[in-house]
PDB file of N, CA and C in Angstrom:
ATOM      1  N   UNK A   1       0.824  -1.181   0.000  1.00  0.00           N
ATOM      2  CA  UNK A   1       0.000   0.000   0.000  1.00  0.00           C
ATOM      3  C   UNK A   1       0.866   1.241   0.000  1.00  0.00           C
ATOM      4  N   UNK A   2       0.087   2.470  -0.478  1.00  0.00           N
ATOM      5  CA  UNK A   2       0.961   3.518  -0.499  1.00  0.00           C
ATOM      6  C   UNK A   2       0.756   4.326   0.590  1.00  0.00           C
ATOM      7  N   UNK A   3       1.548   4.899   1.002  1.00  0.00           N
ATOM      8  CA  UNK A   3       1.702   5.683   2.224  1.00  0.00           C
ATOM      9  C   UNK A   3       0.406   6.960   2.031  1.00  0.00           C
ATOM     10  N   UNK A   4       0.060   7.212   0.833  1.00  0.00           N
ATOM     11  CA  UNK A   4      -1.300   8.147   0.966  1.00  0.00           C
ATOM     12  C   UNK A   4      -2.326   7.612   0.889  1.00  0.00           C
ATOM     13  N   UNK A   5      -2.466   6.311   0.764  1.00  0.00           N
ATOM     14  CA  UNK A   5      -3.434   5.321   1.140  1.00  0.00           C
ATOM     15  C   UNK A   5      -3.678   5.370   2.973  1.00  0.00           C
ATOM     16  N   UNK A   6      -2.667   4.811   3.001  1.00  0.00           N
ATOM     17  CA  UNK A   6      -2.797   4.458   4.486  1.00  0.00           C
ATOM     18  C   UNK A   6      -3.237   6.412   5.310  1.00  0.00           C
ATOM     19  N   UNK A   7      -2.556   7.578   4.666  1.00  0.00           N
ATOM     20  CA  UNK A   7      -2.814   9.097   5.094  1.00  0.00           C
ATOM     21  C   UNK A   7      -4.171   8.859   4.756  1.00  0.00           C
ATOM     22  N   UNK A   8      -4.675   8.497   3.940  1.00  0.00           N
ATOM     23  CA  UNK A   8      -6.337   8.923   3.314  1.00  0.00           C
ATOM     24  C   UNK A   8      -7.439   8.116   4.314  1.00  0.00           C
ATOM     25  N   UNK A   9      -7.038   7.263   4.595  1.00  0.00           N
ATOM     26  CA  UNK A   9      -7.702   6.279   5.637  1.00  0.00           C
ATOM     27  C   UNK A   9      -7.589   7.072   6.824  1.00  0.00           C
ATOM     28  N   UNK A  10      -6.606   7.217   7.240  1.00  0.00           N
ATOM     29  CA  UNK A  10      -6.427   8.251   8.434  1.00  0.00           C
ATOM     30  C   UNK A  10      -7.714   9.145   8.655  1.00  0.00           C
ATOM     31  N   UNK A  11      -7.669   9.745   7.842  1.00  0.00           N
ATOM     32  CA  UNK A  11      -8.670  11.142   7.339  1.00  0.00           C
ATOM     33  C   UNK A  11      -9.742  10.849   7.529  1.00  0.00           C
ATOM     34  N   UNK A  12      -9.730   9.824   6.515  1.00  0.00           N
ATOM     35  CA  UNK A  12     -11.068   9.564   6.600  1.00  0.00           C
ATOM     36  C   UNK A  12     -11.922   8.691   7.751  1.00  0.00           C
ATOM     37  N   UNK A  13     -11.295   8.329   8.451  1.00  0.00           N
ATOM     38  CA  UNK A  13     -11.325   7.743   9.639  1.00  0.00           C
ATOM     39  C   UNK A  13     -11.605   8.409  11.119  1.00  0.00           C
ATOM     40  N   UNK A  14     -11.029   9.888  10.501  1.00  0.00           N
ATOM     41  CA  UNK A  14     -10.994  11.312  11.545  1.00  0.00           C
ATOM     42  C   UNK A  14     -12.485  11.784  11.366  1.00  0.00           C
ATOM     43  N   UNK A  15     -12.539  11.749  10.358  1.00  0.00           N
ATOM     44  CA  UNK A  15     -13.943  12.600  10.007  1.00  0.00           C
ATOM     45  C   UNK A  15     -15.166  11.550  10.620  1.00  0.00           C
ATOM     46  N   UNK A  16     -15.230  10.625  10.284  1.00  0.00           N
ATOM     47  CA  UNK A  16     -16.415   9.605  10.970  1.00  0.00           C
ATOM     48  C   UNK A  16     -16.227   9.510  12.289  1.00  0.00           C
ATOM     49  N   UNK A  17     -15.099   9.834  13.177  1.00  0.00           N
ATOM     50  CA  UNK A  17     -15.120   9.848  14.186  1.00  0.00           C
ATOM     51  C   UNK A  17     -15.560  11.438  14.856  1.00  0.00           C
ATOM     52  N   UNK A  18     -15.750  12.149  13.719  1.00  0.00           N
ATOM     53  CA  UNK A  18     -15.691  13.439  14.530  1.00  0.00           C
ATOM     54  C   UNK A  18     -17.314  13.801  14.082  1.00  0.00           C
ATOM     55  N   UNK A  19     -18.091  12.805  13.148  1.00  0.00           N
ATOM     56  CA  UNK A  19     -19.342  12.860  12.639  1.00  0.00           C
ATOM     57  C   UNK A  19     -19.954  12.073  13.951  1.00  0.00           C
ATOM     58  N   UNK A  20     -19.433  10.879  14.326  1.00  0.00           N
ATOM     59  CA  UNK A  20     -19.996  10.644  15.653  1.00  0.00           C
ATOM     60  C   UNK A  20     -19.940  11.152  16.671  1.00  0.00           C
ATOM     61  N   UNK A  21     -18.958  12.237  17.003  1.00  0.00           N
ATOM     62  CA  UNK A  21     -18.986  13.106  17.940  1.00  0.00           C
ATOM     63  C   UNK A  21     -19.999  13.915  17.929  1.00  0.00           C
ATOM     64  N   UNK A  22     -20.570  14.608  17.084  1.00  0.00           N
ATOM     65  CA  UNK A  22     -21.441  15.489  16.860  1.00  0.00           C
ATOM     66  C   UNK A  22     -22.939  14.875  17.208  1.00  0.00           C
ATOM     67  N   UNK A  23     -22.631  13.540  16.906  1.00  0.00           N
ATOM     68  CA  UNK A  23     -24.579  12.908  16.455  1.00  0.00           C
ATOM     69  C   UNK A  23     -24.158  12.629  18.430  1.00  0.00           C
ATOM     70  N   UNK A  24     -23.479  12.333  19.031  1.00  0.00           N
ATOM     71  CA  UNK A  24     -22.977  11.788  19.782  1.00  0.00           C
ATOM     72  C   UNK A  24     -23.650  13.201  21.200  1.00  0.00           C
ATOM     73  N   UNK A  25     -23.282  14.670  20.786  1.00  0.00           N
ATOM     74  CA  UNK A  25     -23.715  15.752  21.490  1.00  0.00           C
ATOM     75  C   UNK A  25     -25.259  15.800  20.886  1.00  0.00           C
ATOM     76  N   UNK A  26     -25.651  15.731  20.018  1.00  0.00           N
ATOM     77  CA  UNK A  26     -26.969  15.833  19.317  1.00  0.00           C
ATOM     78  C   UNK A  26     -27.761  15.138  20.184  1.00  0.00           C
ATOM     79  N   UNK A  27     -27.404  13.739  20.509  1.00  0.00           N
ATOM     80  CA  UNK A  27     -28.285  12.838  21.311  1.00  0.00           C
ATOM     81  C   UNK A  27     -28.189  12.996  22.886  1.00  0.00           C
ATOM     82  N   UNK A  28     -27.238  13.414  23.051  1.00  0.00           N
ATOM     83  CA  UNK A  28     -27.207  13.760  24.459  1.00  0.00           C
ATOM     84  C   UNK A  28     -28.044  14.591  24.943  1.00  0.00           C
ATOM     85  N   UNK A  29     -28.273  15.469  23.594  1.00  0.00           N
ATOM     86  CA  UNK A  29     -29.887  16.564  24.297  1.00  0.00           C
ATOM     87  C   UNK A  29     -30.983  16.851  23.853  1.00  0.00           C
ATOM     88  N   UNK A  30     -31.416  15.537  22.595  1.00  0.00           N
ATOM     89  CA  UNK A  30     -32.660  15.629  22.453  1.00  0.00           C
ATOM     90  C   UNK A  30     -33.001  14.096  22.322  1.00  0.00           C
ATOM     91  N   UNK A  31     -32.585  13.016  22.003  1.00  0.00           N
ATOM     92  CA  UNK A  31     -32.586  11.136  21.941  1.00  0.00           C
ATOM     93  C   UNK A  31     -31.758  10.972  22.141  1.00  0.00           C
ATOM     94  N   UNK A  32     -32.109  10.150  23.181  1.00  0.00           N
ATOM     95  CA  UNK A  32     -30.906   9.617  23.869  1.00  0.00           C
ATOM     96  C   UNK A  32     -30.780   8.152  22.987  1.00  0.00           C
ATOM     97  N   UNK A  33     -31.371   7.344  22.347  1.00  0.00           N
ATOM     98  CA  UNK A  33     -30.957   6.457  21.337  1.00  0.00           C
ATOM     99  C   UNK A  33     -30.460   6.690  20.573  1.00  0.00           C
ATOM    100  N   UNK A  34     -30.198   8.206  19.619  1.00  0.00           N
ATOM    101  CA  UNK A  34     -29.180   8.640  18.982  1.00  0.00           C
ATOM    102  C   UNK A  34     -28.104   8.654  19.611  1.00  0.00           C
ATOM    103  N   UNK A  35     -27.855   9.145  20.852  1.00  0.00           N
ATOM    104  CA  UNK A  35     -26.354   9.168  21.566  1.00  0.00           C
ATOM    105  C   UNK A  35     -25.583   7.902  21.041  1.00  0.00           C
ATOM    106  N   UNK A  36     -26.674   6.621  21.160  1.00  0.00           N
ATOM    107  CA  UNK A  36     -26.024   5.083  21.634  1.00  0.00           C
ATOM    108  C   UNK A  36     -25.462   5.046  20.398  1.00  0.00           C
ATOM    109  N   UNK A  37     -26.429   5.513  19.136  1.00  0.00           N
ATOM    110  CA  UNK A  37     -25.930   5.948  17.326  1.00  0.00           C
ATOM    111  C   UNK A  37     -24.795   6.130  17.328  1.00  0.00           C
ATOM    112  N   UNK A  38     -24.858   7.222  17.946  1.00  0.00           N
ATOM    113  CA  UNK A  38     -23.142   8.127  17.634  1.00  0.00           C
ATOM    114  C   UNK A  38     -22.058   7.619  18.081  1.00  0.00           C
ATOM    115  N   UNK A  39     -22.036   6.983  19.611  1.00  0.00           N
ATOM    116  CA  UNK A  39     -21.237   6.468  20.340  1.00  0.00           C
ATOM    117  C   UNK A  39     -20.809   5.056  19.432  1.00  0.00           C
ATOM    118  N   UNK A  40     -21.827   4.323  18.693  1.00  0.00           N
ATOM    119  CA  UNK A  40     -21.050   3.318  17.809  1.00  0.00           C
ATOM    120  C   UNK A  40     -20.438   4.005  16.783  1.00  0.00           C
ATOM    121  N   UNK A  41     -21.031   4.970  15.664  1.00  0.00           N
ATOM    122  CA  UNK A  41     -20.196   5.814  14.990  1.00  0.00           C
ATOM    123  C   UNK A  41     -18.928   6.081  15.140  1.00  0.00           C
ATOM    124  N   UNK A  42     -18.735   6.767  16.546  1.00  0.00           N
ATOM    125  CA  UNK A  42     -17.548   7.263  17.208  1.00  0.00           C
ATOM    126  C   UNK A  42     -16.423   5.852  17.204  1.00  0.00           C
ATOM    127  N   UNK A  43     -17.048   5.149  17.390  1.00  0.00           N
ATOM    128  CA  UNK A  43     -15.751   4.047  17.813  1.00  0.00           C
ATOM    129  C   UNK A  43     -15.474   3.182  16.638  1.00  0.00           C
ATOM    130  N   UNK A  44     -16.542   3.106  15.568  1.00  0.00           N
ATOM    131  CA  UNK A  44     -15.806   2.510  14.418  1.00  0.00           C
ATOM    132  C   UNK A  44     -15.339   3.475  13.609  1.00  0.00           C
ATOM    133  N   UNK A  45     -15.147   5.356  13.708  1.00  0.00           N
ATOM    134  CA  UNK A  45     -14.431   6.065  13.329  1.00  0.00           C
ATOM    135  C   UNK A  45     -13.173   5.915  13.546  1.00  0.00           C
ATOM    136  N   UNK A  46     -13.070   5.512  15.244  1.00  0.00           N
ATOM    137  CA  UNK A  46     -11.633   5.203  15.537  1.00  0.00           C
ATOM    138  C   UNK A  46     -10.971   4.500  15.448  1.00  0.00           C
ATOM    139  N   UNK A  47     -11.211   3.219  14.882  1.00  0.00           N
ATOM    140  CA  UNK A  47     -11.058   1.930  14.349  1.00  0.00           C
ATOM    141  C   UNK A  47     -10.907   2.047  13.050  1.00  0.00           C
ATOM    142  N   UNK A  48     -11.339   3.027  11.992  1.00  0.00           N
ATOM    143  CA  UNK A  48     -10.857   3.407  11.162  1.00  0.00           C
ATOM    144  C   UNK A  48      -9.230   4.456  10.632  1.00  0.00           C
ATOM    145  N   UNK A  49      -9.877   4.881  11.624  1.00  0.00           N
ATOM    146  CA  UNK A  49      -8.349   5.867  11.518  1.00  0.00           C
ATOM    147  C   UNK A  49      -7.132   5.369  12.076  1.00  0.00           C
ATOM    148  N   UNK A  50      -7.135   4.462  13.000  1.00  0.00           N
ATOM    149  CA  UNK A  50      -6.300   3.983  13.846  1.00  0.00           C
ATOM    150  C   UNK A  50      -5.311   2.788  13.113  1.00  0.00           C
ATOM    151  N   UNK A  51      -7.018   1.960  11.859  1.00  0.00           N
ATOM    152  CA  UNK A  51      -6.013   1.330  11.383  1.00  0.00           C
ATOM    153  C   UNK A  51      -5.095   2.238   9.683  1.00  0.00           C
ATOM    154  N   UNK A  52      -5.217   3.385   9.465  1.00  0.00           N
ATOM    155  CA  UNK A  52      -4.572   4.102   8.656  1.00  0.00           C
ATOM    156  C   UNK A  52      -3.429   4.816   9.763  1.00  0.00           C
ATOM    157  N   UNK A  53      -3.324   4.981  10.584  1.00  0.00           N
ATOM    158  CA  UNK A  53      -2.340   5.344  11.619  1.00  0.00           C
ATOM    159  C   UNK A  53      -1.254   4.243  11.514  1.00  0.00           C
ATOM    160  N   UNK A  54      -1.938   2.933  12.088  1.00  0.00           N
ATOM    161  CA  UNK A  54      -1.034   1.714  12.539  1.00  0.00           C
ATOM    162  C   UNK A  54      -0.027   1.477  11.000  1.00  0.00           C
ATOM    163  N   UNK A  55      -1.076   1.726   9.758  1.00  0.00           N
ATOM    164  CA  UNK A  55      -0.103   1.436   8.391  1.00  0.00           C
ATOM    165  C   UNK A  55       0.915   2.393   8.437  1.00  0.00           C
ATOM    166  N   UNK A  56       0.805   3.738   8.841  1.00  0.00           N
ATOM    167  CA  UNK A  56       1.991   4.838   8.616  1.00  0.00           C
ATOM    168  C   UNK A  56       2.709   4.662   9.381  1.00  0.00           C
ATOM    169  N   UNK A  57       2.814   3.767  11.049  1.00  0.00           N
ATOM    170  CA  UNK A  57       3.570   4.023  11.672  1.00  0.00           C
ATOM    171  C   UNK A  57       4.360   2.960  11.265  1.00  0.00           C
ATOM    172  N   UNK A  58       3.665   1.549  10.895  1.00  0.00           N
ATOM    173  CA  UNK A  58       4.596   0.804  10.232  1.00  0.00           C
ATOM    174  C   UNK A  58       5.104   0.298   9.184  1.00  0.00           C
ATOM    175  N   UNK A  59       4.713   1.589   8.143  1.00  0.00           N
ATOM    176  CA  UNK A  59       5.907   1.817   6.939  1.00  0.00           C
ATOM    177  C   UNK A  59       7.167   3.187   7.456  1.00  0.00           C
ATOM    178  N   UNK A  60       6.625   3.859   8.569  1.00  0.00           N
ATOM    179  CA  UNK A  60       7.613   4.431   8.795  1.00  0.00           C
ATOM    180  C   UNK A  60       9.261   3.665   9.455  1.00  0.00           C
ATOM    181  N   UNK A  61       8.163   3.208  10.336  1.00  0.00           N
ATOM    182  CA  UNK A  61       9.220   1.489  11.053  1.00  0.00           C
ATOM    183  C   UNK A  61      10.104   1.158  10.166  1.00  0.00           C
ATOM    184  N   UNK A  62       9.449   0.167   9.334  1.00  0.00           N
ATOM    185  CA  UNK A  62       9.903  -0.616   8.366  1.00  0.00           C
ATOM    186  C   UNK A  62      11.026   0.157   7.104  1.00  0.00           C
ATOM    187  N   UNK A  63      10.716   1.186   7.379  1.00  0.00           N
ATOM    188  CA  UNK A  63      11.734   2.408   6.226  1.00  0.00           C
ATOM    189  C   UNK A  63      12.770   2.672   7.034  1.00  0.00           C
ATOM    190  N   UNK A  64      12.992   2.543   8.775  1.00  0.00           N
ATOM    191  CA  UNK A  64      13.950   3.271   8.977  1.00  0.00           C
ATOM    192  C   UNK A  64      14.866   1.917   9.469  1.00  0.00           C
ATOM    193  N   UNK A  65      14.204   0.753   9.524  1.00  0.00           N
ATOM    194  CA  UNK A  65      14.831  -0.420   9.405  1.00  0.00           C
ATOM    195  C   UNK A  65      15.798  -0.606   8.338  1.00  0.00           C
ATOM    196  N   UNK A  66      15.446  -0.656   7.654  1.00  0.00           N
ATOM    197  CA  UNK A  66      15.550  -1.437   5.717  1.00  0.00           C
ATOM    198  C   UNK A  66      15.456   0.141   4.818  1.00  0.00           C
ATOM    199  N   UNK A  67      16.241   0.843   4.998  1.00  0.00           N
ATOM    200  CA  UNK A  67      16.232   1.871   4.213  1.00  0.00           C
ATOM    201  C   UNK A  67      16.305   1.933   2.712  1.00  0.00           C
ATOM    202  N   UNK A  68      16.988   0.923   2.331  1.00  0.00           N
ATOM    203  CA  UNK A  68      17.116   0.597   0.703  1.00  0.00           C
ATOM    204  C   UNK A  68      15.732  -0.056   0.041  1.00  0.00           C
ATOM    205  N   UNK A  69      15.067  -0.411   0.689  1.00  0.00           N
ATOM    206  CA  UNK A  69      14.153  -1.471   0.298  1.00  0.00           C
ATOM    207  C   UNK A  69      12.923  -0.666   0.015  1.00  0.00           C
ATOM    208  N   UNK A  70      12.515   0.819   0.380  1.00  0.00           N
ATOM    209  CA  UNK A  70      11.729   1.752  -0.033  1.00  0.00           C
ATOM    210  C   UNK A  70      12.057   2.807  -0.983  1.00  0.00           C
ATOM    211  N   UNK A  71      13.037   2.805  -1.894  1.00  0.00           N
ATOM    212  CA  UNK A  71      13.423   3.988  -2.530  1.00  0.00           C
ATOM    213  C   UNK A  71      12.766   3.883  -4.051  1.00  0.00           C
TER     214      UNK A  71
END
């Protein structure tokens, strides 16, 4: 994978987590079954981004290991 693959996942992973944040305050003060919405939102946002995180941190790893092997 390419390293703006794994950045784009990131992102996009930020944003669904920060879309469940919102539905997440939304429900907190008018349905409270929306909260429970958002609060799953929220955590498979972060499960998204986390795994575009985990790829950058370990092609960064893996590059400063094996430096020849990424050029």
């Amino acid at each position: 994978m390419l390293p703006f693959s794994h950045w784009q996942r990131f992102i996009q992973g930020l944003s669904v987590f920060a879309l469940g944040l919102s539905v997440m305050v939304a429900g907190a003060w008018w349905l409270e079954p929306l909260y429970y919405v958002g609060l799953v939102v929220l955590l498979s946002g972060f499960g998204w981004a986390m795994s575009g995180y985990l790829g950058l941190l370990w092609q960064r790893l893996t590059k400063s290991i094996n430096p020849n092997r990424h050029r």
